[in-house]
C-alpha atoms as a PDB file:
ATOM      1  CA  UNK A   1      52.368 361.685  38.609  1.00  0.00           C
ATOM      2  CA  UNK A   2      53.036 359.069  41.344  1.00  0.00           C
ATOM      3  CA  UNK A   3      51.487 355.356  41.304  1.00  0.00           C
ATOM      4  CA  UNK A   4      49.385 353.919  43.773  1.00  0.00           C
ATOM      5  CA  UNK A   5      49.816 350.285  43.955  1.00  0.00           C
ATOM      6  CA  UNK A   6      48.084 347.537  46.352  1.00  0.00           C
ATOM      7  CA  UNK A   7      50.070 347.345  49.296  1.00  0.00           C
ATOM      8  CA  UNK A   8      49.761 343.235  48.799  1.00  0.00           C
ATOM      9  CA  UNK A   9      50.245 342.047  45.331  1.00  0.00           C
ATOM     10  CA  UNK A  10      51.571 345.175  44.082  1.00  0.00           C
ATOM     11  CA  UNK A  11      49.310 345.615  40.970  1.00  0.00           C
ATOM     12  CA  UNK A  12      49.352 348.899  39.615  1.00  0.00           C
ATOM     13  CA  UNK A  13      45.557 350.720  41.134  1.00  0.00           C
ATOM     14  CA  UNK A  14      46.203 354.016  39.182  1.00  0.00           C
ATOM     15  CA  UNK A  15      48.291 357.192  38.949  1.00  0.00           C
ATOM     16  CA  UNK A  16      47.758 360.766  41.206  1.00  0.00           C
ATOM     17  CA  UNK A  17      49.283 364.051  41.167  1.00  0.00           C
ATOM     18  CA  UNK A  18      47.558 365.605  43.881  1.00  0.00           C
ATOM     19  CA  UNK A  19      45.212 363.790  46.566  1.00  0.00           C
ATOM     20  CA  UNK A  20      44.088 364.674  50.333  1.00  0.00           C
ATOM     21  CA  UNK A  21      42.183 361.043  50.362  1.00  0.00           C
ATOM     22  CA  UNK A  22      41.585 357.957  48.058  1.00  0.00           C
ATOM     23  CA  UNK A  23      41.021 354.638  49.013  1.00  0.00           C
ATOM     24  CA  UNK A  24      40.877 351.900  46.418  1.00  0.00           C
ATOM     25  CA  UNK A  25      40.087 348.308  46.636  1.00  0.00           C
ATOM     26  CA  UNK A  26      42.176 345.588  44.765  1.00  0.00           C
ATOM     27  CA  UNK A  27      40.518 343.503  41.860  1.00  0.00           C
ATOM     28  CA  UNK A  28      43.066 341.474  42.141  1.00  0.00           C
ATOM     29  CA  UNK A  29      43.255 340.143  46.025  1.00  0.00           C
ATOM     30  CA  UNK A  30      40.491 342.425  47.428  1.00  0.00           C
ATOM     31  CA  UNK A  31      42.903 344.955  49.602  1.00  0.00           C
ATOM     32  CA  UNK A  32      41.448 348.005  50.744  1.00  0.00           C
ATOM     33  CA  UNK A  33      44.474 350.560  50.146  1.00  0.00           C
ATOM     34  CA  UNK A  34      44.293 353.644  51.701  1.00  0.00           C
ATOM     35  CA  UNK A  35      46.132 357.202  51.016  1.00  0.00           C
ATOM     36  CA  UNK A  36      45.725 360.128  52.665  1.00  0.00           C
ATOM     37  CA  UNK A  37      47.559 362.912  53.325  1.00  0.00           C
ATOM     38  CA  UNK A  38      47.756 362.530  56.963  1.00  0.00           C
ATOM     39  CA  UNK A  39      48.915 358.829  56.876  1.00  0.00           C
ATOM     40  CA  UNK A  40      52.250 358.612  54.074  1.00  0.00           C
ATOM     41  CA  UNK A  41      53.035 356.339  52.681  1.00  0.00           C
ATOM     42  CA  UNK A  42      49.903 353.691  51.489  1.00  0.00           C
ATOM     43  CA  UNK A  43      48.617 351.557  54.011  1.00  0.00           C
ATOM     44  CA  UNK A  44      46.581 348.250  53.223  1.00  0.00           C
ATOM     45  CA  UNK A  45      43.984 346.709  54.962  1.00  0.00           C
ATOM     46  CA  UNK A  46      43.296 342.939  54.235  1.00  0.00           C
ATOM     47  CA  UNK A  47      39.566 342.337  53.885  1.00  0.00           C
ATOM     48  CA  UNK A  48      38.502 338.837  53.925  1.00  0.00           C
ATOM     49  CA  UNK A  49      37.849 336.589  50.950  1.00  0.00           C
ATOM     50  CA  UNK A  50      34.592 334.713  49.924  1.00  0.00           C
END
């Protein structure tokens, strides 16, 4: 099992063994993190706060 953690703050966003796609946003600081199998590593996107 690998961890996915937000590409920001670095708070753990869960565990995968096998995965094409997942995209996840951060409780914490409201990152959209994106894996995929085409782009590796993780790659963040910072959304804007309210």
């Amino acid at each position: 099992m690998q961890e996915f953690r937000c590409e920001s703050c670095r708070k753990l966003l869960g565990k995968y063994a096998d995965c094409r796609y997942l995209e996840i946003k951060c409780p914490r600081c409201n990152t959209i993190n994106v894996l995929s199998a085409i782009r590796q590593p993780q790659a963040a996107i910072q959304t804007k706060k309210a």
